[in-house]
PDB file of N, CA and C in Angstrom:
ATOM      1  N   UNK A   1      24.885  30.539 -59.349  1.00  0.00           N
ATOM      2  CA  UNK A   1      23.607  30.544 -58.675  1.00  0.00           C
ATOM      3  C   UNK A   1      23.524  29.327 -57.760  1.00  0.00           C
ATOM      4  N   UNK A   2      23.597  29.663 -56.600  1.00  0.00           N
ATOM      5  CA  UNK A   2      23.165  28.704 -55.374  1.00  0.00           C
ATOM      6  C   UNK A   2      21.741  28.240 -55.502  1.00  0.00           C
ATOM      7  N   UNK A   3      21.554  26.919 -55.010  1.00  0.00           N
ATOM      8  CA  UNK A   3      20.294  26.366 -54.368  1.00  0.00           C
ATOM      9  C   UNK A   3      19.720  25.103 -55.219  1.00  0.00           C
ATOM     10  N   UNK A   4      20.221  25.082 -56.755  1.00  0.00           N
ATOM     11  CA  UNK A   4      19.639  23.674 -57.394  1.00  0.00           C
ATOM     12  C   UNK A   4      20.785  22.727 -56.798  1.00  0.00           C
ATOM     13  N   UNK A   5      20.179  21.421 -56.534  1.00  0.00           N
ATOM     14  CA  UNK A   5      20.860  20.266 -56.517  1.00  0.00           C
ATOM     15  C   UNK A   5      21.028  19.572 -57.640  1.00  0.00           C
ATOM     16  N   UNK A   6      22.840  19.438 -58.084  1.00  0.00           N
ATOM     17  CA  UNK A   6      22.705  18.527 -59.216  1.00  0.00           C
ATOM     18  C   UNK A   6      23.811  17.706 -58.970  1.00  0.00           C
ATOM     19  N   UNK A   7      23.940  16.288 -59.121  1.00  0.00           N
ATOM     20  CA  UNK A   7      24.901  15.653 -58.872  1.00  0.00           C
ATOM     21  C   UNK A   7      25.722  14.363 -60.063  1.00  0.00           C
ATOM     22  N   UNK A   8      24.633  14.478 -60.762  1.00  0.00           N
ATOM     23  CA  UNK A   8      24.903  13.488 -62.197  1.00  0.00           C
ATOM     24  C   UNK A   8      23.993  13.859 -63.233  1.00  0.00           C
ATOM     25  N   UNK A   9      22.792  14.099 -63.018  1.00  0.00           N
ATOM     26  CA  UNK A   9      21.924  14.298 -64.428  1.00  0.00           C
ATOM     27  C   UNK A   9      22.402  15.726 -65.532  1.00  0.00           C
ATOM     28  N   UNK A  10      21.885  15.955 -65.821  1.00  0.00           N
ATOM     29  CA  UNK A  10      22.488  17.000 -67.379  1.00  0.00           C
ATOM     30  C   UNK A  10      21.265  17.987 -66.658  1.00  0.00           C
ATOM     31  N   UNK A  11      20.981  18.891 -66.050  1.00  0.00           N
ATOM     32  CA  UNK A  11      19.943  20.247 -65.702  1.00  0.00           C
ATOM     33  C   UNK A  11      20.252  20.961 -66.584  1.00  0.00           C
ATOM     34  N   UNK A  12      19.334  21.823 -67.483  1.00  0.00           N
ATOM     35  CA  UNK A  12      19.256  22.428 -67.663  1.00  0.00           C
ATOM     36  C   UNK A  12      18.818  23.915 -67.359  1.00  0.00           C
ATOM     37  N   UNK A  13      19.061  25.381 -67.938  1.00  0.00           N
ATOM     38  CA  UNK A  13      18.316  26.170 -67.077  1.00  0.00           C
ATOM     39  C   UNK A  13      17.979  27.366 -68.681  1.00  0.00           C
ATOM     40  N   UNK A  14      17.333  28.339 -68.319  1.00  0.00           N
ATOM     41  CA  UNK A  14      16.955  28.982 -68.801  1.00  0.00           C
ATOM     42  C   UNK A  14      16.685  30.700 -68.933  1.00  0.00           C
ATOM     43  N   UNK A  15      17.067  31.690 -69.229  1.00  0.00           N
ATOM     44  CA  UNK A  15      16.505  32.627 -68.768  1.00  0.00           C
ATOM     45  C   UNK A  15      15.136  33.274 -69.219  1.00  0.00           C
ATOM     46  N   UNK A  16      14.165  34.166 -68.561  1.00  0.00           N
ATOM     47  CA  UNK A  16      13.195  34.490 -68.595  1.00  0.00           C
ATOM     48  C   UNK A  16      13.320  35.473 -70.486  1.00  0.00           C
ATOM     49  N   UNK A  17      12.166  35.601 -70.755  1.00  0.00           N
ATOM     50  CA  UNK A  17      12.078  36.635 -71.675  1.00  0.00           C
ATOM     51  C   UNK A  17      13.074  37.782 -71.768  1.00  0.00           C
ATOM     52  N   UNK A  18      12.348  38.138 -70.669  1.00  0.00           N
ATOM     53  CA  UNK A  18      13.184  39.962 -70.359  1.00  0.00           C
ATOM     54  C   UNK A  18      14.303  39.905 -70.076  1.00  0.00           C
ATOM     55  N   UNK A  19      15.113  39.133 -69.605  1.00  0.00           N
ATOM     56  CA  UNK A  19      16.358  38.247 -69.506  1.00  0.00           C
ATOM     57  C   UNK A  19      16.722  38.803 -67.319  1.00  0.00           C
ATOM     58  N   UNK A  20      15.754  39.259 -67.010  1.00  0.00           N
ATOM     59  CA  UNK A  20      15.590  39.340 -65.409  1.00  0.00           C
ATOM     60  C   UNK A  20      15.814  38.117 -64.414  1.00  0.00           C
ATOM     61  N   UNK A  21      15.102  36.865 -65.113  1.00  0.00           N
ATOM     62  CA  UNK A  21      15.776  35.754 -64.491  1.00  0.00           C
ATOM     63  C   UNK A  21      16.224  34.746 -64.907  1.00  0.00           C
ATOM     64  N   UNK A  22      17.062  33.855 -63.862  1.00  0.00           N
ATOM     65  CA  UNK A  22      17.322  32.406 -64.531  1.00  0.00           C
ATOM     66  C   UNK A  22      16.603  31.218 -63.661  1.00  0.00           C
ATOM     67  N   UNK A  23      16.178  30.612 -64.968  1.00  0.00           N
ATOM     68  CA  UNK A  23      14.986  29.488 -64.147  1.00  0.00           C
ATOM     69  C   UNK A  23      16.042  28.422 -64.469  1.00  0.00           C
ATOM     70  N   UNK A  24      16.071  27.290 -63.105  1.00  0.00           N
ATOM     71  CA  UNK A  24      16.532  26.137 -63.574  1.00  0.00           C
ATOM     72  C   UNK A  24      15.992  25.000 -62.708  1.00  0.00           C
ATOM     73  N   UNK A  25      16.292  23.906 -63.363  1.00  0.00           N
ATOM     74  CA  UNK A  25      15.290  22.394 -62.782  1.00  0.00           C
ATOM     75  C   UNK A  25      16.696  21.821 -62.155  1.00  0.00           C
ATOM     76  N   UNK A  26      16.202  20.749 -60.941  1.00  0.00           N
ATOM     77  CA  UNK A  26      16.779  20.638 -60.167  1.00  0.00           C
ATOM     78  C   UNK A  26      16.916  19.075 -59.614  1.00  0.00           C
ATOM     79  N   UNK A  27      17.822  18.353 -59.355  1.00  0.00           N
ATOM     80  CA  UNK A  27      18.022  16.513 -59.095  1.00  0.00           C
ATOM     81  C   UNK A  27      16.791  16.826 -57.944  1.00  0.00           C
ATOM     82  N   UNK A  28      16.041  17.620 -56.986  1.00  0.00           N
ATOM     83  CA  UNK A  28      15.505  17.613 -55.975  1.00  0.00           C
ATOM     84  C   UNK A  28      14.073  17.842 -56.309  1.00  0.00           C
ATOM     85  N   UNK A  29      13.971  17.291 -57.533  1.00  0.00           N
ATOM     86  CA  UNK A  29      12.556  17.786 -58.303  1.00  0.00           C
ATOM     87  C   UNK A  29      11.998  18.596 -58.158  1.00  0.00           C
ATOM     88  N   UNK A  30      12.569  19.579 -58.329  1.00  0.00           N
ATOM     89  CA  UNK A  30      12.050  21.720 -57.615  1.00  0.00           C
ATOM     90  C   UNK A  30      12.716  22.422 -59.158  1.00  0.00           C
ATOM     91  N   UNK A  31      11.723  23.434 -59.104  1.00  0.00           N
ATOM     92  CA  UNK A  31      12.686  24.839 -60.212  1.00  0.00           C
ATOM     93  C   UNK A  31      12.620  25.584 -59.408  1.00  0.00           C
ATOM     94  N   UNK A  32      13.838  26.076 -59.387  1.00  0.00           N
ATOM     95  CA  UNK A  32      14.347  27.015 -59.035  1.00  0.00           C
ATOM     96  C   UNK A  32      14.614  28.220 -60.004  1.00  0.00           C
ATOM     97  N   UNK A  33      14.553  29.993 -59.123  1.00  0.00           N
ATOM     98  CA  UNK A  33      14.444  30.426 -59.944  1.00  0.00           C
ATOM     99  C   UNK A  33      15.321  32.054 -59.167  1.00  0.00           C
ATOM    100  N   UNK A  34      16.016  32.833 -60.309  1.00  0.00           N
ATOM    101  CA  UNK A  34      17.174  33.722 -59.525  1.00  0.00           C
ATOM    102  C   UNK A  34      17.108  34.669 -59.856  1.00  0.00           C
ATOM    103  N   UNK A  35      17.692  36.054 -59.289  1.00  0.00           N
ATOM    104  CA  UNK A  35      17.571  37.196 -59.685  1.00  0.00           C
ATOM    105  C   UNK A  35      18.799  37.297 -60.725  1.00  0.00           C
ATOM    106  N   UNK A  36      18.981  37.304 -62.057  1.00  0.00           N
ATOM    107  CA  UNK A  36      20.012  37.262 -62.905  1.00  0.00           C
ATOM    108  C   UNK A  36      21.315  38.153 -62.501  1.00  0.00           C
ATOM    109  N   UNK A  37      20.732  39.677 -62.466  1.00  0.00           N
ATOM    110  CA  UNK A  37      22.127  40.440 -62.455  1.00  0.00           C
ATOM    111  C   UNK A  37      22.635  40.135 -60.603  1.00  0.00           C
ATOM    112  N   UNK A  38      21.479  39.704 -59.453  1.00  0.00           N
ATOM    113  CA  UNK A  38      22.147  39.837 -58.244  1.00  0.00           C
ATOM    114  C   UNK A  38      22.540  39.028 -57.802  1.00  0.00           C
ATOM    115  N   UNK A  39      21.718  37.153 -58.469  1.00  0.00           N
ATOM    116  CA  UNK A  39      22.316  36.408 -57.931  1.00  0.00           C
ATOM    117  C   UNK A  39      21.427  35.427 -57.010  1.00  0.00           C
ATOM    118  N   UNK A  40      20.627  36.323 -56.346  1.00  0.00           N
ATOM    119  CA  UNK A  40      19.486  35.428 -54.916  1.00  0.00           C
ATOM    120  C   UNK A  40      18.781  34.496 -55.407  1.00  0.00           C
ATOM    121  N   UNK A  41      18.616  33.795 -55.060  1.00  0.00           N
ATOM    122  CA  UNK A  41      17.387  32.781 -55.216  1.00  0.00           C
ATOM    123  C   UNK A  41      16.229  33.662 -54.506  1.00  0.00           C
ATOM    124  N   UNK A  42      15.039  33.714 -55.372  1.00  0.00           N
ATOM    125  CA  UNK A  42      13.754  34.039 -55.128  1.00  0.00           C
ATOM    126  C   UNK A  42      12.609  33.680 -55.258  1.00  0.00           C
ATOM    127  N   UNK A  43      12.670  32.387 -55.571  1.00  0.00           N
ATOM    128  CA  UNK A  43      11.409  30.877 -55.699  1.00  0.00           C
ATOM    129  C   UNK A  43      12.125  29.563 -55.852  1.00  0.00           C
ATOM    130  N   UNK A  44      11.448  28.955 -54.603  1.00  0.00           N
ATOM    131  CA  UNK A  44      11.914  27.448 -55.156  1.00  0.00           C
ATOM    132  C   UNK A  44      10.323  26.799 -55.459  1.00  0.00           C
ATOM    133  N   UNK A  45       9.778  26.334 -56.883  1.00  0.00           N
ATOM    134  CA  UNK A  45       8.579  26.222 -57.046  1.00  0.00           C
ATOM    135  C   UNK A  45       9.048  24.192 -56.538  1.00  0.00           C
ATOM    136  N   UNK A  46       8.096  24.178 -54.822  1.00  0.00           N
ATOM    137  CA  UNK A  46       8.606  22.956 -54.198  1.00  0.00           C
ATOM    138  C   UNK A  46       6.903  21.838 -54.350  1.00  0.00           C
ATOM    139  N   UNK A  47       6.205  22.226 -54.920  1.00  0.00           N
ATOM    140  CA  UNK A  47       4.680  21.979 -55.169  1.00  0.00           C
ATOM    141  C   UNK A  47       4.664  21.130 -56.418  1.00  0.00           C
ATOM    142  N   UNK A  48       5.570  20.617 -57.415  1.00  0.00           N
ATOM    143  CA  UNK A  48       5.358  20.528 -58.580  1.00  0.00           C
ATOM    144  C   UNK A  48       4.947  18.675 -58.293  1.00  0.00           C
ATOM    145  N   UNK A  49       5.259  17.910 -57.532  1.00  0.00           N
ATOM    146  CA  UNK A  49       5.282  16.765 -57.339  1.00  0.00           C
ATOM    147  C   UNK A  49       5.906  15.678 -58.654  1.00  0.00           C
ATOM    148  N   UNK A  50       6.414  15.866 -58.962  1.00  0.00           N
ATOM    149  CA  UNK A  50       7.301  15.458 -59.967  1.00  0.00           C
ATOM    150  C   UNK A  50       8.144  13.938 -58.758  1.00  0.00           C
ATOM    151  N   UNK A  51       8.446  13.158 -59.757  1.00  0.00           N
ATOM    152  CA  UNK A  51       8.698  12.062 -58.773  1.00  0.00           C
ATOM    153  C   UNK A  51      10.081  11.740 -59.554  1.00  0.00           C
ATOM    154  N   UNK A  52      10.634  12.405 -60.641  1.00  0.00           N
ATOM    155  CA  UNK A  52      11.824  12.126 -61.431  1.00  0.00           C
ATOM    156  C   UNK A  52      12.753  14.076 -61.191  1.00  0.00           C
ATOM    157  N   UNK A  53      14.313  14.198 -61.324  1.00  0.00           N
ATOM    158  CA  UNK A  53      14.303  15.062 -61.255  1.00  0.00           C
ATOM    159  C   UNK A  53      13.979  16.076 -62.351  1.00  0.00           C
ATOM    160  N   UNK A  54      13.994  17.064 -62.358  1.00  0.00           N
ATOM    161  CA  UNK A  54      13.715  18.293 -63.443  1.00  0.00           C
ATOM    162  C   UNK A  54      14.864  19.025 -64.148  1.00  0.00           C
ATOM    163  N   UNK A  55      15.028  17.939 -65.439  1.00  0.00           N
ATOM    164  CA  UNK A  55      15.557  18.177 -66.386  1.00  0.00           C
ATOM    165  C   UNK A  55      16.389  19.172 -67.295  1.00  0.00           C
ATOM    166  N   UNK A  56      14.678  19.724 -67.625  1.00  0.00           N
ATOM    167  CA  UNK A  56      15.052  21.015 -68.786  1.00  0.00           C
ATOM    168  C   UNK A  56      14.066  21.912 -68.249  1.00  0.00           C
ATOM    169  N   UNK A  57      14.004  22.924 -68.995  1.00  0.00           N
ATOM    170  CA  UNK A  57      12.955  24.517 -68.889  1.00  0.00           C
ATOM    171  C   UNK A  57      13.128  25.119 -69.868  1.00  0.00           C
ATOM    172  N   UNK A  58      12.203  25.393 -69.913  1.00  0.00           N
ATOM    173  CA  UNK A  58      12.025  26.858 -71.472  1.00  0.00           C
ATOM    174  C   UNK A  58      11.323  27.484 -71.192  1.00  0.00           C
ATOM    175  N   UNK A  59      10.790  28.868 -71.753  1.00  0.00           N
ATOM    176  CA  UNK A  59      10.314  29.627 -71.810  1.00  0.00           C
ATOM    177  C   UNK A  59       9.512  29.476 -73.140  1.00  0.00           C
ATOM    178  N   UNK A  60       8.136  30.279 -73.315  1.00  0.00           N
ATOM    179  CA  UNK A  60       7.990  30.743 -74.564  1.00  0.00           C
ATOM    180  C   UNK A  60       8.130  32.104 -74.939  1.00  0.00           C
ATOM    181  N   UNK A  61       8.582  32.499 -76.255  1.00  0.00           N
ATOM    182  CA  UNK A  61       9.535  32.903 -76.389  1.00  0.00           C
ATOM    183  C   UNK A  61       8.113  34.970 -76.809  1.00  0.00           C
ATOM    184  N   UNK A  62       7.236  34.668 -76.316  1.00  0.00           N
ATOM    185  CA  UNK A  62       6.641  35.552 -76.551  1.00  0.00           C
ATOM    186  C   UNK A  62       5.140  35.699 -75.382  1.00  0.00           C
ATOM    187  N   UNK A  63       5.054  34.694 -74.750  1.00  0.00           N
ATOM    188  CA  UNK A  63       3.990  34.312 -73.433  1.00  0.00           C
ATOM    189  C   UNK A  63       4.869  34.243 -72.723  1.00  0.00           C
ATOM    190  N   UNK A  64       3.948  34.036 -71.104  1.00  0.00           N
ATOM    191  CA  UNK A  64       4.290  34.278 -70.076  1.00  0.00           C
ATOM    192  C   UNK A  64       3.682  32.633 -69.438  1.00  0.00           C
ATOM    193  N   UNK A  65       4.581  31.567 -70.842  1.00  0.00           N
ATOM    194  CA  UNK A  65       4.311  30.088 -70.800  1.00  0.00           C
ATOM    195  C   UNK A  65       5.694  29.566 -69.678  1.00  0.00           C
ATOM    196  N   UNK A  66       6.177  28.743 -69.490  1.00  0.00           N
ATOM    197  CA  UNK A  66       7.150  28.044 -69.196  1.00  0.00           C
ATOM    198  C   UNK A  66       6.925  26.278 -69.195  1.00  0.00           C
ATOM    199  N   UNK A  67       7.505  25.589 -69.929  1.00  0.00           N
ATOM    200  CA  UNK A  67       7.777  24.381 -69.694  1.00  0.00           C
ATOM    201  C   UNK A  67       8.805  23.652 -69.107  1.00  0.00           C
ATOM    202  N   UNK A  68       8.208  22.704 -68.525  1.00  0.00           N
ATOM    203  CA  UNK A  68       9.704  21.697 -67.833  1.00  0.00           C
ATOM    204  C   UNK A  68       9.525  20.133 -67.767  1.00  0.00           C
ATOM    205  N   UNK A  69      10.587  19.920 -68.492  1.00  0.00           N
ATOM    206  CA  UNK A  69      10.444  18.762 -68.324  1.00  0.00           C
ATOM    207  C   UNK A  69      10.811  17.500 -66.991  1.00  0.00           C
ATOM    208  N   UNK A  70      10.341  16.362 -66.630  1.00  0.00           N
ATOM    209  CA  UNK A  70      11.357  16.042 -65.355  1.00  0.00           C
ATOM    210  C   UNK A  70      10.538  13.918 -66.343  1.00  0.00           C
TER     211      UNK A  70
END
C-alpha cells in the first residue's frame, strides 16, 4: 500500500472490522486509509493536527470506533 510516509518510527496499521480496509498512521501525521483487496488509497484523514507522527490504530472490535495514537 502506497502513500504512508515512514522512515524510522515503528507505524502501525490495522484492518477495518469487515476486513474491507487497511487503516494506517503515518511519520506525516495523516491516517491513511486503502481499499484492501485493490490496493488504492481512498482517504488521507490530513485534518487530525497531530504535531507527533501517528503511531498505532485500532479499531473497535464491534463499533464503528477507531483509535490512534500519535
Amino acid at each position: 500500500y502506497a502513500g504512508a510516509f515512514n522512515t524510522q518510527d515503528r507505524i502501525r496499521s490495522t484492518f477495518s472490522p469487515c476486513g474491507s480496509f487497511v487503516f494506517s498512521g503515518s511519520e506525516d501525521r495523516q491516517v491513511h486509509c486503502w481499499h484492501t483487496y485493490e490496493g488504492n488509497l481512498l482517504y488521507s484523514y490530513q485534518s487530525l493536527n497531530y504535531i507527533q507522527p501517528v503511531v498505532d490504530i485500532e479499531f473497535h472490535p464491534l463499533d464503528n470506533i477507531v483509535a490512534m495514537c500519535s
